[in-house]
N, C-alpha and C. Protein backbone atom coordinates (compact mmCIF):
# COMPACT_ATOMS: atom_id res chain seq x y z
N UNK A 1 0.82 -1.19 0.00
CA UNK A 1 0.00 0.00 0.00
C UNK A 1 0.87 1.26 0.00
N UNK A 2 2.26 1.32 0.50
CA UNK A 2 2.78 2.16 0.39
C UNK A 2 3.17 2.51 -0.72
N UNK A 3 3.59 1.48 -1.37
CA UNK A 3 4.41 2.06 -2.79
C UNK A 3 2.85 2.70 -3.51
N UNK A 4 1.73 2.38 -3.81
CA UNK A 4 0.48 2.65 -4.27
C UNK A 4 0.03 4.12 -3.86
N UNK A 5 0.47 4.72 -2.61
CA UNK A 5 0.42 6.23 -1.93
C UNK A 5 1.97 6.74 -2.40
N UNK A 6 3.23 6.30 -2.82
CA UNK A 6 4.16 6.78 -2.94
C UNK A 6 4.04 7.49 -4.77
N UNK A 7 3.04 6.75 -5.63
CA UNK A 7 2.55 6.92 -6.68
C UNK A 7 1.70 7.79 -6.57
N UNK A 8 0.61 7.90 -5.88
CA UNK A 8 -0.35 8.38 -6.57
C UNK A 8 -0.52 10.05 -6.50
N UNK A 9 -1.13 10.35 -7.37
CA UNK A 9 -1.46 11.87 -7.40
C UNK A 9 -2.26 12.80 -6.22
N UNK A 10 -1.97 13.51 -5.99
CA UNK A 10 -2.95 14.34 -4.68
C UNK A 10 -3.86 14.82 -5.12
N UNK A 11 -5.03 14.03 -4.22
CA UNK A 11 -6.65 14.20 -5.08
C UNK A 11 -6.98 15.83 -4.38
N UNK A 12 -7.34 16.33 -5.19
CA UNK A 12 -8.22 17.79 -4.92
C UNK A 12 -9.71 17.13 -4.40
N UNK A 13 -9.87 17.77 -2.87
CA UNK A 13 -10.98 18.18 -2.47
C UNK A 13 -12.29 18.96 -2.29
N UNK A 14 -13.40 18.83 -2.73
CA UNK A 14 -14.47 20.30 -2.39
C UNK A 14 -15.07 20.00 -1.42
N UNK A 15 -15.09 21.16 -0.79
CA UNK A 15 -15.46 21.27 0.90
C UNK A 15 -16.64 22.12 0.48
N UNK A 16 -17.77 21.75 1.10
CA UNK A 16 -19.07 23.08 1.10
C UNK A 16 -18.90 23.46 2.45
N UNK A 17 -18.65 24.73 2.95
CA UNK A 17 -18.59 24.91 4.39
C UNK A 17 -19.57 25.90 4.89
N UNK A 18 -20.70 25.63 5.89
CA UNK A 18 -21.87 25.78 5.79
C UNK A 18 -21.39 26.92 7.52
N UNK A 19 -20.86 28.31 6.02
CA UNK A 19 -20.53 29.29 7.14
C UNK A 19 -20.69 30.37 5.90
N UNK A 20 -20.91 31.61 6.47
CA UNK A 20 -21.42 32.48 5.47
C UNK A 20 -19.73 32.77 4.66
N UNK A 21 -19.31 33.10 3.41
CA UNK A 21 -18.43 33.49 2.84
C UNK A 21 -18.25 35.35 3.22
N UNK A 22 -17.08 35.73 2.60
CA UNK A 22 -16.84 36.76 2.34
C UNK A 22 -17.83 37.94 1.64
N UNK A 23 -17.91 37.46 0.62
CA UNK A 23 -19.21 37.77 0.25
C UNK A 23 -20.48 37.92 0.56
N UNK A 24 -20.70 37.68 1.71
CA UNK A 24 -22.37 37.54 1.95
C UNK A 24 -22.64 36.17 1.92
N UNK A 25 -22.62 35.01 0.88
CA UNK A 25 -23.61 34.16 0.65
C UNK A 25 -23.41 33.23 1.97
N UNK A 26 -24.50 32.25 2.00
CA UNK A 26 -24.63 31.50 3.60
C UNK A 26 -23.80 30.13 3.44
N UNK A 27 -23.34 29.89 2.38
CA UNK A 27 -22.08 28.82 2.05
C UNK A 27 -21.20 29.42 1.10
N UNK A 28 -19.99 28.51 0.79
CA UNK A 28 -19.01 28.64 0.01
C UNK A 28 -18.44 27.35 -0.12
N UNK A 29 -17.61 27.22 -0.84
CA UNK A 29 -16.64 26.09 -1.14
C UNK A 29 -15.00 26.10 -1.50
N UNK A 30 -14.30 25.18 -0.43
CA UNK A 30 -13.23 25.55 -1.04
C UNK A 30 -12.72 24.47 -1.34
N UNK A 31 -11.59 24.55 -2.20
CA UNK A 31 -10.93 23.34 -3.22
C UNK A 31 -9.70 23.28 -2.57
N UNK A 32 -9.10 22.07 -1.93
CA UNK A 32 -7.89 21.64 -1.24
C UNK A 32 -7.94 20.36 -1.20
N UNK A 33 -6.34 20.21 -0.97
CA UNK A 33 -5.99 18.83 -0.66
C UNK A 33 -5.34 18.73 0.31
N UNK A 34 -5.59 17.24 1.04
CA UNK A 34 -5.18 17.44 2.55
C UNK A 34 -4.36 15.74 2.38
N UNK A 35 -2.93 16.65 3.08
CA UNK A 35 -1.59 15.72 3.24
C UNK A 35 -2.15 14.37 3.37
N UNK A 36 -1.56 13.06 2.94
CA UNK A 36 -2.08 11.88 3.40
C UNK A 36 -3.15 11.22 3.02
N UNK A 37 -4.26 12.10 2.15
CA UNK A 37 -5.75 11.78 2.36
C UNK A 37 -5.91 11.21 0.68
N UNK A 38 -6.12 10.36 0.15
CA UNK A 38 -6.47 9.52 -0.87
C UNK A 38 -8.00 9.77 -1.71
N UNK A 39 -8.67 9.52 -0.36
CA UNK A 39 -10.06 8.44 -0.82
C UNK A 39 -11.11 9.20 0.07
N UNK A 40 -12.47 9.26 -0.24
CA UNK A 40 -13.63 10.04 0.61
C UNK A 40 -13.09 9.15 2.23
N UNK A 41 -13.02 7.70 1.74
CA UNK A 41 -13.54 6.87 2.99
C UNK A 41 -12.25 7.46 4.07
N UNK A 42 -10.81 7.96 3.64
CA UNK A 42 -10.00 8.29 4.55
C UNK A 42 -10.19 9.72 5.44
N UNK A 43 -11.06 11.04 4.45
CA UNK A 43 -11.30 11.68 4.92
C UNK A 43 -12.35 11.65 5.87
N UNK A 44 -13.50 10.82 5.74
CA UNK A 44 -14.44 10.63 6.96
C UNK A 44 -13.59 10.03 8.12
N UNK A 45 -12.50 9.29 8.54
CA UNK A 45 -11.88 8.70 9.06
C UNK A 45 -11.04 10.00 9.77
N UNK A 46 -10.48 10.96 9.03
CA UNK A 46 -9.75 11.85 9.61
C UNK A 46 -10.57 12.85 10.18
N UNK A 47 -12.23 13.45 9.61
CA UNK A 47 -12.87 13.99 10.17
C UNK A 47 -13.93 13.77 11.23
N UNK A 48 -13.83 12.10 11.73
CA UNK A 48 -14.54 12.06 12.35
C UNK A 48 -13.55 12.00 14.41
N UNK A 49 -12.03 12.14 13.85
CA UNK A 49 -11.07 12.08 14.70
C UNK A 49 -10.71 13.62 15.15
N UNK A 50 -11.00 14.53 14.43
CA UNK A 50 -9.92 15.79 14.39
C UNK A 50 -11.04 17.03 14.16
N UNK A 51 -10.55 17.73 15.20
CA UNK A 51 -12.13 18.95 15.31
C UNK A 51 -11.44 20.21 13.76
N UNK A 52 -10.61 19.89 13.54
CA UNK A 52 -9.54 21.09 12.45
C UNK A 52 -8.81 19.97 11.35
N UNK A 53 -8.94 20.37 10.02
CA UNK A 53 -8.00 19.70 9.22
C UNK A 53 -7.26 20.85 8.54
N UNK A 54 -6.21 20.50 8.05
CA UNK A 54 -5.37 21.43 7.62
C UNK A 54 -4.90 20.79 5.71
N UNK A 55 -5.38 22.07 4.95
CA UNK A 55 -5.91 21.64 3.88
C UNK A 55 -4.47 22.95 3.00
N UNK A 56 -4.18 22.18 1.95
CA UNK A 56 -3.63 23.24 0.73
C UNK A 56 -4.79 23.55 0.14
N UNK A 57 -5.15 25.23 0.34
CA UNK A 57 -6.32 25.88 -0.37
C UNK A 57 -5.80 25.98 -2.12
N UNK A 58 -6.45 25.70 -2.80
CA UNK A 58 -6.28 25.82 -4.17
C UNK A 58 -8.02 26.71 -4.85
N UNK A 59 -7.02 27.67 -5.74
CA UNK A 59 -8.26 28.45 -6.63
C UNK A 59 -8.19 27.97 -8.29
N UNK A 60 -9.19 28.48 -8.36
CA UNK A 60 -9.36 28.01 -10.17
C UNK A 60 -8.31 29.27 -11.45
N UNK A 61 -7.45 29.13 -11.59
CA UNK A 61 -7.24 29.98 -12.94
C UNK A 61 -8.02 30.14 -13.65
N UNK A 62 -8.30 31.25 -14.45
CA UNK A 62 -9.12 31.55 -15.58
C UNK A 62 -9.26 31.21 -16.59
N UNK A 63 -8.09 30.26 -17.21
CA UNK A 63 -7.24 30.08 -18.22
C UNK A 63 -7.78 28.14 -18.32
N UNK A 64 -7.99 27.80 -16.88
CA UNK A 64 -7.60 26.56 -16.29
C UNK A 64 -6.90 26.07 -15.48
N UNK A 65 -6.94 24.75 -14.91
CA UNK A 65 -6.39 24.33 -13.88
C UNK A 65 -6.28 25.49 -12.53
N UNK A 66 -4.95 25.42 -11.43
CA UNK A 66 -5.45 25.96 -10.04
C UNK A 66 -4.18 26.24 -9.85
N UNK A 67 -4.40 27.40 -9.00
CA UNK A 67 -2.84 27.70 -8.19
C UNK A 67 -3.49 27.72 -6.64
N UNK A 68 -2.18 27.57 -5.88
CA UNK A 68 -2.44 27.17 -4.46
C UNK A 68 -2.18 28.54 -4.15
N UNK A 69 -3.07 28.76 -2.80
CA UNK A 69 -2.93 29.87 -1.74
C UNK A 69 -2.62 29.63 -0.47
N UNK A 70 -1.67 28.40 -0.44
CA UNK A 70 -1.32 28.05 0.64
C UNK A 70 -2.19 27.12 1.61
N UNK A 71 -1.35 26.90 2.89
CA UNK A 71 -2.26 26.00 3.73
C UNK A 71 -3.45 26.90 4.81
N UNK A 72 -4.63 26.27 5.07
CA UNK A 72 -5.64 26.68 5.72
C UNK A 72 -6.16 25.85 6.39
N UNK A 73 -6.71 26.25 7.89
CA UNK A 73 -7.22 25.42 8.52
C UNK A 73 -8.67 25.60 8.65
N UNK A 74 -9.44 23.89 8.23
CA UNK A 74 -10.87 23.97 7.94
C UNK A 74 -11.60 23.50 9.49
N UNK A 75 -12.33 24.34 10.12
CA UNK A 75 -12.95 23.87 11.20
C UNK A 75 -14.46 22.13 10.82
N UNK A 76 -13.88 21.13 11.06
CA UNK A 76 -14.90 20.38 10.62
C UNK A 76 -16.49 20.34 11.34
N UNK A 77 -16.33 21.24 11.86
CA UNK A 77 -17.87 21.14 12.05
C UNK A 77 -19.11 21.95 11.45
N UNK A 78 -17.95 22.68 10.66
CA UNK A 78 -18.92 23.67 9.36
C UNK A 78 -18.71 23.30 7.99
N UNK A 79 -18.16 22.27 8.26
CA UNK A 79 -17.96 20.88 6.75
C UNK A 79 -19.28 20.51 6.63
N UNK A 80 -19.91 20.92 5.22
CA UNK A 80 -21.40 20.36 5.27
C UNK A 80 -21.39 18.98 4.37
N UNK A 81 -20.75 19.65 3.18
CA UNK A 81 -20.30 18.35 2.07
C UNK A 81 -18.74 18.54 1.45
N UNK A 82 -18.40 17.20 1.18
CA UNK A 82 -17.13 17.19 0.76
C UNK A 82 -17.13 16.24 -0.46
N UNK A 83 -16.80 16.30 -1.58
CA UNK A 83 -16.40 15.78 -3.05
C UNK A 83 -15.44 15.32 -3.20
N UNK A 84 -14.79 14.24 -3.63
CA UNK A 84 -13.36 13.95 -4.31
C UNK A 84 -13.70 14.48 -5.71
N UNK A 85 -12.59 15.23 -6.36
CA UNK A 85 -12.53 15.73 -7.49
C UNK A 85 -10.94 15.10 -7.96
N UNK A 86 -10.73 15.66 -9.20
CA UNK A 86 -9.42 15.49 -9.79
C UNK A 86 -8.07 16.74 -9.58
């Protein structure tokens, strides 16, 4: 299993976090990937252990694909839904 995590690519996450944004609106979403984390089933595993996860925030380019804004810490109890994406 290790060599299989020593391969694989770092899956991008969407977080709906059911806290009002910057903007006004009463959710938002942010796109990160969190050290270690593979698969939905590992992140329920890490969020059902850990009141904070600590996520590389990534935004969308205009152009395509994402640049990172660094690491951020997501309070999980305003985690409403979470996606595996690519």
């Amino acid at each position: 299993m290790a060599d299989i995590r020593q391969r694989a690519r770092p899956v991008k996450f969407f977080f709906t976090m059911n806290m009002q944004s910057r903007s006004g609106n009463p959710t938002h979403q942010v796109i990160g990937e969190v050290r270690d984390i593979y698969t939905l089933d590992e992140m329920v595993s890490l969020m059902q252990d850990q009141d904070f996860v600590i996520v590389e925030e990534f935004y969308k380019k205009p152009e395509g694909g994402y640049y990172s804004q660094g690491e951020t810490i997501l309070n999980t109890m305003h985690i409403g839904k979470v996606r595996a994406g690519t």
